[in-house]
PDB file of N, CA and C in Angstrom:
ATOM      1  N   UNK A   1      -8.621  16.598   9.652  1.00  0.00           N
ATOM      2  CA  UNK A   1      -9.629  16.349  10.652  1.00  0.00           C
ATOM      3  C   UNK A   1     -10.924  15.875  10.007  1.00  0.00           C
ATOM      4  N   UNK A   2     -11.217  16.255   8.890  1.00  0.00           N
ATOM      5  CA  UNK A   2     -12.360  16.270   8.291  1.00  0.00           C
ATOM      6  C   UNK A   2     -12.380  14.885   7.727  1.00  0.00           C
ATOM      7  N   UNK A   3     -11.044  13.642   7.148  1.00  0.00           N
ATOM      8  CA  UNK A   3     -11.231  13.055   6.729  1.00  0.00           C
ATOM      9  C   UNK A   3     -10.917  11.821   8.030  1.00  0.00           C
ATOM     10  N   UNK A   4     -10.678  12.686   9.271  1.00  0.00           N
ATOM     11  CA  UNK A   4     -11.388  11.438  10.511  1.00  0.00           C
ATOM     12  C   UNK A   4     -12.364  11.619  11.075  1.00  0.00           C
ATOM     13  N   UNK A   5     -13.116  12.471  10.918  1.00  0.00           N
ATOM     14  CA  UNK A   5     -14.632  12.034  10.755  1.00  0.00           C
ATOM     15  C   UNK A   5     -15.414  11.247   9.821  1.00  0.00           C
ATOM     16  N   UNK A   6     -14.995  11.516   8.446  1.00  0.00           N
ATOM     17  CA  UNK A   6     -15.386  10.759   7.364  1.00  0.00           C
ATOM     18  C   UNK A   6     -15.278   9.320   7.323  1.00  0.00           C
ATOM     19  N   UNK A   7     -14.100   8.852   7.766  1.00  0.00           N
ATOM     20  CA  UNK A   7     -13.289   7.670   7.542  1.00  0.00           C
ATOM     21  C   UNK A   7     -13.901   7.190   9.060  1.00  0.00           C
ATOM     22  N   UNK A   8     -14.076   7.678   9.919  1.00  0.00           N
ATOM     23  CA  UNK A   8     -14.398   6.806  11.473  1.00  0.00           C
ATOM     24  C   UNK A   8     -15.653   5.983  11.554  1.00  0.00           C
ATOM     25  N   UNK A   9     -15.384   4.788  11.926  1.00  0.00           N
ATOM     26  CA  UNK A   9     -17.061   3.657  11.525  1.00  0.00           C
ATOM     27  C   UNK A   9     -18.102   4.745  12.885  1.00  0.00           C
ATOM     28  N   UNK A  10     -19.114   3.984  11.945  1.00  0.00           N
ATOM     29  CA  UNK A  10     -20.400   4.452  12.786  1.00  0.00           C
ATOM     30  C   UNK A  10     -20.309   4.267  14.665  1.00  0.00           C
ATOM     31  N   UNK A  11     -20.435   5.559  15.350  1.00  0.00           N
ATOM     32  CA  UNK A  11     -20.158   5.533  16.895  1.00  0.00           C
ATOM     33  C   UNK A  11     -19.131   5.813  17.113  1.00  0.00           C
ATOM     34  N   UNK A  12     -17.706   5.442  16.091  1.00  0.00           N
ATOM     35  CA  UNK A  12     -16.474   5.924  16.608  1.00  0.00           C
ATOM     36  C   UNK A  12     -16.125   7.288  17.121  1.00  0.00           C
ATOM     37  N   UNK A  13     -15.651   7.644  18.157  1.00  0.00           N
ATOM     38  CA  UNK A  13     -14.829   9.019  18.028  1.00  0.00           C
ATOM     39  C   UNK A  13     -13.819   9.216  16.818  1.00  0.00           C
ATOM     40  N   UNK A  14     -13.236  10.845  17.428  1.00  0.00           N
ATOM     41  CA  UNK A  14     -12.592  11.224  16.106  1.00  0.00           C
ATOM     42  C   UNK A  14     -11.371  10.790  16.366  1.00  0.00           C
ATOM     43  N   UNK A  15     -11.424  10.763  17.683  1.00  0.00           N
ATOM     44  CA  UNK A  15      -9.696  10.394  18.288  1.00  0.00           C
ATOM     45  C   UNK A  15      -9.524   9.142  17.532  1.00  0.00           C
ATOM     46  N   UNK A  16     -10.467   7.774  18.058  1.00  0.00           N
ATOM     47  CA  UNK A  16     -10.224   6.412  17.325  1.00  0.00           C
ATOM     48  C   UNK A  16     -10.040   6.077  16.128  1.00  0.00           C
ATOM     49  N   UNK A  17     -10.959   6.957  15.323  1.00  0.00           N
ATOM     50  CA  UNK A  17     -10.243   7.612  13.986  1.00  0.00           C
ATOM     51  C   UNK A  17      -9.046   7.573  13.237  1.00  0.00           C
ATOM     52  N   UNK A  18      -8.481   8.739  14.422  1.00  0.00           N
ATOM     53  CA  UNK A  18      -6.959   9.114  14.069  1.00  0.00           C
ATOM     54  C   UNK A  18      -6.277   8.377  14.600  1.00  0.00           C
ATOM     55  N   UNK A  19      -6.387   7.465  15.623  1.00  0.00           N
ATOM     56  CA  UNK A  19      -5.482   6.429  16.074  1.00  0.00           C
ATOM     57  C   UNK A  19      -5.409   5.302  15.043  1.00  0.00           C
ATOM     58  N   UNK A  20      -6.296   4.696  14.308  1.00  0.00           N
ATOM     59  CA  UNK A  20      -6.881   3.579  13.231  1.00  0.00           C
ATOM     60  C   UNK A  20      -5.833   4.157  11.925  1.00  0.00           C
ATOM     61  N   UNK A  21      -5.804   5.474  11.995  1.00  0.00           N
ATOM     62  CA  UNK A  21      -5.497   5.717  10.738  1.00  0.00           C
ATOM     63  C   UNK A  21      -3.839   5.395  10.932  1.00  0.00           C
ATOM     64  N   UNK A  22      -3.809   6.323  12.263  1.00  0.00           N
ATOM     65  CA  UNK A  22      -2.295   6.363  12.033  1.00  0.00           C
ATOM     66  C   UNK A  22      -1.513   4.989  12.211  1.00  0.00           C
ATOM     67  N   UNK A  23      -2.095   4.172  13.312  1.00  0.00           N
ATOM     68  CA  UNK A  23      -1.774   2.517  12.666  1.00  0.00           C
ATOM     69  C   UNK A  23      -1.651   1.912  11.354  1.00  0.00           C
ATOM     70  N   UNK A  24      -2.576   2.408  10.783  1.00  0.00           N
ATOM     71  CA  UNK A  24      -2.868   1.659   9.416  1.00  0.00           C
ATOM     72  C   UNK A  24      -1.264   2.272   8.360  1.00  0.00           C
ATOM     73  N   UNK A  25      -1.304   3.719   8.655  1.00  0.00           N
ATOM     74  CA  UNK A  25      -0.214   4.097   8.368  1.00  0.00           C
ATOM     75  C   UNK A  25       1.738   3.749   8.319  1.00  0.00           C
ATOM     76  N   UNK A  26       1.168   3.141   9.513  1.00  0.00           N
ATOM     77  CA  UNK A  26       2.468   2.379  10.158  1.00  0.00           C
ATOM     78  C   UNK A  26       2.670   1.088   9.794  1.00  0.00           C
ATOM     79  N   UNK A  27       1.525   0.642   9.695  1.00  0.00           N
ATOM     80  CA  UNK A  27       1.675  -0.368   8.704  1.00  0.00           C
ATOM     81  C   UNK A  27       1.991  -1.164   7.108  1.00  0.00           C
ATOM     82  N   UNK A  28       1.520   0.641   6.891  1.00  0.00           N
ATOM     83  CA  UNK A  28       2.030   0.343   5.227  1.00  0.00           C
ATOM     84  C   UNK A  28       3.080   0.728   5.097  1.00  0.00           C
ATOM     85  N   UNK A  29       3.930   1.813   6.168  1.00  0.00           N
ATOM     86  CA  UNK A  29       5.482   1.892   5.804  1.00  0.00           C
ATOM     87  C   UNK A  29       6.268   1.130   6.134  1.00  0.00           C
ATOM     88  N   UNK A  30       5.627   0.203   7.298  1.00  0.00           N
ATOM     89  CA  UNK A  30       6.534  -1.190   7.319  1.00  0.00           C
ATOM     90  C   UNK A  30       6.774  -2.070   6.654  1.00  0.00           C
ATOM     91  N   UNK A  31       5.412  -2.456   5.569  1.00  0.00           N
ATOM     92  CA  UNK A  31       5.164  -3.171   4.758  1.00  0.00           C
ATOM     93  C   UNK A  31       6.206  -3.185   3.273  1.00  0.00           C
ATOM     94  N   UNK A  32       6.393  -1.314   3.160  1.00  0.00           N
ATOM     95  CA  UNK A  32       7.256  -0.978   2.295  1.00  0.00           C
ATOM     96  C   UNK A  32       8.296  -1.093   2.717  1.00  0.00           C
ATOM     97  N   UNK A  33       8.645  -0.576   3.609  1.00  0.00           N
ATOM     98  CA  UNK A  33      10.226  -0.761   4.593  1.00  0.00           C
ATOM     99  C   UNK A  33      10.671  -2.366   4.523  1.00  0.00           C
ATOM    100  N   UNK A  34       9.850  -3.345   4.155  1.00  0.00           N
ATOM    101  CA  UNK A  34      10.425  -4.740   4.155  1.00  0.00           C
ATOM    102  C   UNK A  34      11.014  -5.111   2.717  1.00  0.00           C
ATOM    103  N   UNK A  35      10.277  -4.062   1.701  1.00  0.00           N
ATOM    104  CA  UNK A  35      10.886  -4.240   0.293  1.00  0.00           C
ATOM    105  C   UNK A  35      12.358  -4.183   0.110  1.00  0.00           C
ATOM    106  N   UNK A  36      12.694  -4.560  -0.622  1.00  0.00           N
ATOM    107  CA  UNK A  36      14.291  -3.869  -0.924  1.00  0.00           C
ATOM    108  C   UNK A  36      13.805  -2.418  -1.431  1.00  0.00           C
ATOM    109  N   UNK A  37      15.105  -1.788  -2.058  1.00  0.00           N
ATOM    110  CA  UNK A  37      14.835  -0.213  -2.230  1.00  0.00           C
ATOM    111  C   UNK A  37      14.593  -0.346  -3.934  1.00  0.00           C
ATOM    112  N   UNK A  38      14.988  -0.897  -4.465  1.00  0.00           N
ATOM    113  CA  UNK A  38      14.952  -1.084  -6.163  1.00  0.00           C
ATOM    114  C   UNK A  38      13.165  -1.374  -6.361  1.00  0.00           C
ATOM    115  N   UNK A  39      12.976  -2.522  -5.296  1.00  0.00           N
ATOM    116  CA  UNK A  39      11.255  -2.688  -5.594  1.00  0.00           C
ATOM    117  C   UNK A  39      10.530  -1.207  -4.760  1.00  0.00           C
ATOM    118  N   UNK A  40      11.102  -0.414  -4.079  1.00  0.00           N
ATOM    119  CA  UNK A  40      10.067   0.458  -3.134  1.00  0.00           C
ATOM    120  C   UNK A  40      10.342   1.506  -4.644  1.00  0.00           C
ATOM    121  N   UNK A  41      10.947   1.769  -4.856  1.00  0.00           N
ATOM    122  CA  UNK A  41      11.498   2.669  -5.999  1.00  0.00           C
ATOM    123  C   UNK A  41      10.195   2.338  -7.863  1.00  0.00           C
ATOM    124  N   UNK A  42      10.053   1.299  -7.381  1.00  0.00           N
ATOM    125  CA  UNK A  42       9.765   0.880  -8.825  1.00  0.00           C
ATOM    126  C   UNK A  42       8.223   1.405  -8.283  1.00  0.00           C
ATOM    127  N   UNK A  43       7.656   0.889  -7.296  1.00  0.00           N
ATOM    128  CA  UNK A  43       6.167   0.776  -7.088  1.00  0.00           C
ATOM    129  C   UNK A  43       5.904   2.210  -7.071  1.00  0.00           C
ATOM    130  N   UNK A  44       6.430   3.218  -6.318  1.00  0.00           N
ATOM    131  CA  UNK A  44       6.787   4.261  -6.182  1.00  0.00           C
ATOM    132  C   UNK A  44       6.337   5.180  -8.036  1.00  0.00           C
ATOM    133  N   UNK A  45       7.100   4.760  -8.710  1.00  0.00           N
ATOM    134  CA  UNK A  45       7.302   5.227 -10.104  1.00  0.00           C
ATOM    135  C   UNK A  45       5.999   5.058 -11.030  1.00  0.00           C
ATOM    136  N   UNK A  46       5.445   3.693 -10.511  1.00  0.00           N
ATOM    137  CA  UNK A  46       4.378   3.301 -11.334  1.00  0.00           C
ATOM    138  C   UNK A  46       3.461   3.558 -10.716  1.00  0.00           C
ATOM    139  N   UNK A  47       2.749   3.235  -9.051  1.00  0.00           N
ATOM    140  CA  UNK A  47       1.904   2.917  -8.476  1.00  0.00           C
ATOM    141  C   UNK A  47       1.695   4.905  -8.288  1.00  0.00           C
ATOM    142  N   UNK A  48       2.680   5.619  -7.645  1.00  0.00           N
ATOM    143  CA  UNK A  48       2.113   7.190  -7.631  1.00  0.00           C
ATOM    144  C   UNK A  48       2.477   7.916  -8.418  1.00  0.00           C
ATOM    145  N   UNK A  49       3.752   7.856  -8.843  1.00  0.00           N
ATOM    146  CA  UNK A  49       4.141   8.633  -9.945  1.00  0.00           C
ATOM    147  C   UNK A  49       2.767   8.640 -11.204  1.00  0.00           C
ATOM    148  N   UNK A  50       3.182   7.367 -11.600  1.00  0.00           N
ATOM    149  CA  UNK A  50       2.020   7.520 -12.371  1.00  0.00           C
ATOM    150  C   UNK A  50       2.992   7.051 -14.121  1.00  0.00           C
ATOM    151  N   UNK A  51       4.483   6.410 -14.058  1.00  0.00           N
ATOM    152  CA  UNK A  51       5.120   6.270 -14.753  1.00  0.00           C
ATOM    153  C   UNK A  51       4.507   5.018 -15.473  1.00  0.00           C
ATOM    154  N   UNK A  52       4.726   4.784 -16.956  1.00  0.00           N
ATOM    155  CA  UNK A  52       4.341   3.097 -17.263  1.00  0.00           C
ATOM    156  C   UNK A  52       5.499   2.526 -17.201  1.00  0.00           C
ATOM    157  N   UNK A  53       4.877   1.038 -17.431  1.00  0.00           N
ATOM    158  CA  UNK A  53       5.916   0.185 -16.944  1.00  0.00           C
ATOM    159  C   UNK A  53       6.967   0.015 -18.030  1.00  0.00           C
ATOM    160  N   UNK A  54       6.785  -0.119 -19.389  1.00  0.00           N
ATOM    161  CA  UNK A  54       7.501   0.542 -20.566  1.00  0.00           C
ATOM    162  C   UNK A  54       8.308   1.459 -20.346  1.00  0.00           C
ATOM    163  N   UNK A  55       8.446   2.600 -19.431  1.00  0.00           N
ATOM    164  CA  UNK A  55       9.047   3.831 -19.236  1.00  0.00           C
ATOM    165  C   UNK A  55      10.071   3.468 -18.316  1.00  0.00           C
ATOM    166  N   UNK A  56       9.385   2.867 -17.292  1.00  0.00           N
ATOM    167  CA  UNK A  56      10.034   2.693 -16.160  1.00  0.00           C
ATOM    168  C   UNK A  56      11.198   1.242 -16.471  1.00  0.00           C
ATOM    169  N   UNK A  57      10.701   0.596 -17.246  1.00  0.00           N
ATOM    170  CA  UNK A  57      11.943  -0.877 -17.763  1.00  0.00           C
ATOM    171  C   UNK A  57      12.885   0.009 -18.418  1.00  0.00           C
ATOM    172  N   UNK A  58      12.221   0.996 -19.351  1.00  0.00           N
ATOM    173  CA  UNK A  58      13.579   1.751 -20.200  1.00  0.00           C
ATOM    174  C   UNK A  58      14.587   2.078 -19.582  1.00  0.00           C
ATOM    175  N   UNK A  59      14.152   2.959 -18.239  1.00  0.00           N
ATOM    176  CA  UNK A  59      15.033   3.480 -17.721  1.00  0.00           C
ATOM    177  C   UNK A  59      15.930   2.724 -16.789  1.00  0.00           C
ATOM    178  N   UNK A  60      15.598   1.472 -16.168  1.00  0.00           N
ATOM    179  CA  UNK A  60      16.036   0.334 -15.527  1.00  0.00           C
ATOM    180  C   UNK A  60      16.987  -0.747 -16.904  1.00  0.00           C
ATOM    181  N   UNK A  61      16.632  -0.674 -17.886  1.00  0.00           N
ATOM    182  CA  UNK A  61      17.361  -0.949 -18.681  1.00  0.00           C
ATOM    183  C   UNK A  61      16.831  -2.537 -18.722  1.00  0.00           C
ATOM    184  N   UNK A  62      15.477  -3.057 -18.237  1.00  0.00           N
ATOM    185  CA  UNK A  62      14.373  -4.406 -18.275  1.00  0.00           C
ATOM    186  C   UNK A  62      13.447  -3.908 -19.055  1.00  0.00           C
ATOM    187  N   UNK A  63      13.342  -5.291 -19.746  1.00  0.00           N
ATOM    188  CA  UNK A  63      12.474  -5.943 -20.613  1.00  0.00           C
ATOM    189  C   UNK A  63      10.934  -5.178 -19.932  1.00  0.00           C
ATOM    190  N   UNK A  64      10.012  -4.988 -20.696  1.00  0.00           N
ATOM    191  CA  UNK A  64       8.614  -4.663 -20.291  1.00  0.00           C
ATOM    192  C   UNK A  64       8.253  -5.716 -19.324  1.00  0.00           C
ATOM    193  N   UNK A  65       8.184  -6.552 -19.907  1.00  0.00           N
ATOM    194  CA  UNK A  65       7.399  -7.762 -19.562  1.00  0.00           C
ATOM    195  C   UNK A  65       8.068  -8.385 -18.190  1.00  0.00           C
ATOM    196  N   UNK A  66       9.493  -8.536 -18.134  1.00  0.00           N
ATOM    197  CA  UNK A  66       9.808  -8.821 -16.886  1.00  0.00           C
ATOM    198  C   UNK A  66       9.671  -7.937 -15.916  1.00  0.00           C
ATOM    199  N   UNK A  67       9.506  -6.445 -16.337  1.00  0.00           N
ATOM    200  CA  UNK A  67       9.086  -5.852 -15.098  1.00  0.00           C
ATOM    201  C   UNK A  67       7.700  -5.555 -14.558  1.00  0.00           C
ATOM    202  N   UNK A  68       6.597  -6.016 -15.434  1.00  0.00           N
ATOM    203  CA  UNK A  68       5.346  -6.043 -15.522  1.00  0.00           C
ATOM    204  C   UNK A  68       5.124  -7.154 -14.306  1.00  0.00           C
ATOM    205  N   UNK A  69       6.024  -8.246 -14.403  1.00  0.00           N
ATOM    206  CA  UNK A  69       6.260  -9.524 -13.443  1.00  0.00           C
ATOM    207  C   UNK A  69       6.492  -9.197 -12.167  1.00  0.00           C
ATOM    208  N   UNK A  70       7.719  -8.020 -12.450  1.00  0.00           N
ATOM    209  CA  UNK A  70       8.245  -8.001 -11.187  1.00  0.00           C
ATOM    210  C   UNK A  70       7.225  -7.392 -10.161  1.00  0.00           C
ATOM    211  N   UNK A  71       6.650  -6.107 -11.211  1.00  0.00           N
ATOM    212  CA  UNK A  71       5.515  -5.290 -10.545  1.00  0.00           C
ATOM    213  C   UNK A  71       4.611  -5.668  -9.446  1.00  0.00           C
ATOM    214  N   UNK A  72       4.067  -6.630 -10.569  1.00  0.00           N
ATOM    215  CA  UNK A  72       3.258  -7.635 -10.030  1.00  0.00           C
ATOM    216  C   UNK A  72       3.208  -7.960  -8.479  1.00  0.00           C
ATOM    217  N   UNK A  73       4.360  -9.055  -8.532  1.00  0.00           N
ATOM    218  CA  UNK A  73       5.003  -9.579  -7.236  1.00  0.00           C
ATOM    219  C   UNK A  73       4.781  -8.664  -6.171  1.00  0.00           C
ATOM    220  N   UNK A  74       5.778  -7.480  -6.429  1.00  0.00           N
ATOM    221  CA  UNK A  74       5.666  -6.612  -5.355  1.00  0.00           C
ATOM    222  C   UNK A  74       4.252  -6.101  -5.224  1.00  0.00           C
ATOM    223  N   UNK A  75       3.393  -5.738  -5.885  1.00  0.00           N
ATOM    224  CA  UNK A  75       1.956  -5.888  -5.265  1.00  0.00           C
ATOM    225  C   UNK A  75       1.684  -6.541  -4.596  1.00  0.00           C
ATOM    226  N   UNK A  76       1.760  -7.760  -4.778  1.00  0.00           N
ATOM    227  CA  UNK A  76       1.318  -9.007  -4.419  1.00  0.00           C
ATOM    228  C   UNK A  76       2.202  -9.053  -2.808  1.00  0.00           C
ATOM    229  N   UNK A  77       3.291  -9.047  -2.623  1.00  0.00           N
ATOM    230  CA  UNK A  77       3.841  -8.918  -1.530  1.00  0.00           C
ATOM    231  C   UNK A  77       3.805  -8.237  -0.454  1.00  0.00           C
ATOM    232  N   UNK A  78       2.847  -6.998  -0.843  1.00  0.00           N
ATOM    233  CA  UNK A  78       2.542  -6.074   0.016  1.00  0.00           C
ATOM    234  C   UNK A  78       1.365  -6.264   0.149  1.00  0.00           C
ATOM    235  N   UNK A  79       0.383  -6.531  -0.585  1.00  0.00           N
ATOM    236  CA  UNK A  79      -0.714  -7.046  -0.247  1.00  0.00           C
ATOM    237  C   UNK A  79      -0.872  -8.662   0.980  1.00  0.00           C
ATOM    238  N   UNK A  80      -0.401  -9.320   0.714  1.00  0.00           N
ATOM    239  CA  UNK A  80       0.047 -10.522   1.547  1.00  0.00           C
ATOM    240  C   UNK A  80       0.204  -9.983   2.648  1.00  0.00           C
ATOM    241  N   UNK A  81       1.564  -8.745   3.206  1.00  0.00           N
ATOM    242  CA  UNK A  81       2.372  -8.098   4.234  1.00  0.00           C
ATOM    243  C   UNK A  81       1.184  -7.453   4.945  1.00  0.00           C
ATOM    244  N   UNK A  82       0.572  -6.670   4.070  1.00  0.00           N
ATOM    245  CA  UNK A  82      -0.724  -5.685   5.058  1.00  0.00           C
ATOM    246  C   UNK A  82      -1.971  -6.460   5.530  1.00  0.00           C
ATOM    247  N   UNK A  83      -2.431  -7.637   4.726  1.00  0.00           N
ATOM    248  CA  UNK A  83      -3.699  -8.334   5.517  1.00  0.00           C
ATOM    249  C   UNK A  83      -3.587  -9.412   6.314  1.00  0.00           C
ATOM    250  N   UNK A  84      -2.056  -9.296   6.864  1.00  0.00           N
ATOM    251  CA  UNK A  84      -1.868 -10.163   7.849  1.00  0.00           C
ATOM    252  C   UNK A  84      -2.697  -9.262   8.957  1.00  0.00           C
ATOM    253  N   UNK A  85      -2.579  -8.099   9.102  1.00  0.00           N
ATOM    254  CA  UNK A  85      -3.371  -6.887  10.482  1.00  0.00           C
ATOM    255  C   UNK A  85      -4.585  -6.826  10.032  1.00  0.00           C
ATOM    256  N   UNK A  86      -5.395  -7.316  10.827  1.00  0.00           N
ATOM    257  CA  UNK A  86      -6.435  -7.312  11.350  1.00  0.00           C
ATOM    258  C   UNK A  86      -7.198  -5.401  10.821  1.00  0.00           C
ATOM    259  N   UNK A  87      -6.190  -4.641  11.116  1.00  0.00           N
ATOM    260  CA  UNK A  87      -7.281  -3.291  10.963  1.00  0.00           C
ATOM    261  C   UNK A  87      -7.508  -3.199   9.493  1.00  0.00           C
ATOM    262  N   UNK A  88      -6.484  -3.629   9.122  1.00  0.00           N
ATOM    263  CA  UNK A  88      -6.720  -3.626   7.113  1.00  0.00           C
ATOM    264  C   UNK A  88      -7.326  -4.812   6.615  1.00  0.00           C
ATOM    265  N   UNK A  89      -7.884  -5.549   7.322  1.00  0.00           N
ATOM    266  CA  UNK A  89      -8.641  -6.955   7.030  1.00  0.00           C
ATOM    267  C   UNK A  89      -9.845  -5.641   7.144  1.00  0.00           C
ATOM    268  N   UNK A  90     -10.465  -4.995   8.350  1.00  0.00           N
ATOM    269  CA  UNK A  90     -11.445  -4.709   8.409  1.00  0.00           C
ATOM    270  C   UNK A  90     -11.892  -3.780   7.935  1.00  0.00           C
ATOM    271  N   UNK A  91     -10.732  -2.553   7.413  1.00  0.00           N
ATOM    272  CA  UNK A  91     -11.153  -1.662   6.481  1.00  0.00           C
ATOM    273  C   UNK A  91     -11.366  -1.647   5.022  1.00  0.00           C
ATOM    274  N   UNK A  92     -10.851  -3.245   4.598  1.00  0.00           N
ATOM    275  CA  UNK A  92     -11.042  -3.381   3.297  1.00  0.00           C
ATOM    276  C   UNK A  92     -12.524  -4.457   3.732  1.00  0.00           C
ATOM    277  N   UNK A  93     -13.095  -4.639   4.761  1.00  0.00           N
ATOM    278  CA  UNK A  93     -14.181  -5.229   4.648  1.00  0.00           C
ATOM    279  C   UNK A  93     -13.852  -6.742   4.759  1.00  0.00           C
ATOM    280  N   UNK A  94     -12.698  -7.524   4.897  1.00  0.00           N
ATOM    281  CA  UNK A  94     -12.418  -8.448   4.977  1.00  0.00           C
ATOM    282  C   UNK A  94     -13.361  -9.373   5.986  1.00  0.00           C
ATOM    283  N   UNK A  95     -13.177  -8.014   7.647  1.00  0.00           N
ATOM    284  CA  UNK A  95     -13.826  -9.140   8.617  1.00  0.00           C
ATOM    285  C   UNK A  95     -14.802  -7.949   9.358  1.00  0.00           C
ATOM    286  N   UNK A  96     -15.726  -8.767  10.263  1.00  0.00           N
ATOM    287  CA  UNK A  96     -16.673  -7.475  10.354  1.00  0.00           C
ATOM    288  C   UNK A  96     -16.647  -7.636  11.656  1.00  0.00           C
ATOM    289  N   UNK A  97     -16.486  -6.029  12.374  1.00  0.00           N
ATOM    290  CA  UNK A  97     -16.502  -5.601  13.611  1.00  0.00           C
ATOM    291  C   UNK A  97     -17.293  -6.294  14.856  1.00  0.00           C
TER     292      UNK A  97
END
């Protein structure tokens, strides 16, 4: 609750808040949900885990460097996927209210 007050623009309620959020939410599991499972798996390993990418090729049995590539991409793909919506254009400041 505390971090939809925090997070709600100036005037918002708390409800609009939690509605913004939980969109935004839905959006990034769709975004992931469009990956295959090998890339949701990898981003997963590096991006929260907190694995390097050295660690994570070992165990995939890839080159550093091609998976540094692959990494990449899939950033890049999900980034592309999420600022097509408008609410993550505006919470990263993209476009203004």
């Amino acid at each position: 609750m505390i971090e939809a007050v925090m997070g709600a623009a100036p005037g918002a309620t708390i409800e609009e808040s939690l509605e913004e959020q939980d969109l935004i939410r839905e959006q990034v599991a769709d975004a992931l949900e469009a990956l295959d499972e090998d890339d949701v798996w990898i981003f997963h390993m590096i991006a929260n885990v907190g694995l390097s990418i050295r660690f994570v090729g070992a165990i995939l049995g890839i080159p550093k460097s091609t998976l540094h590539r692959r990494y990449h991409r899939i950033r890049r793909d999900l980034a592309v996927d999420l600022l097509r919506h408008p609410e993550i254009q505006e919470r990263l400041g993209f476009i203004e209210v």
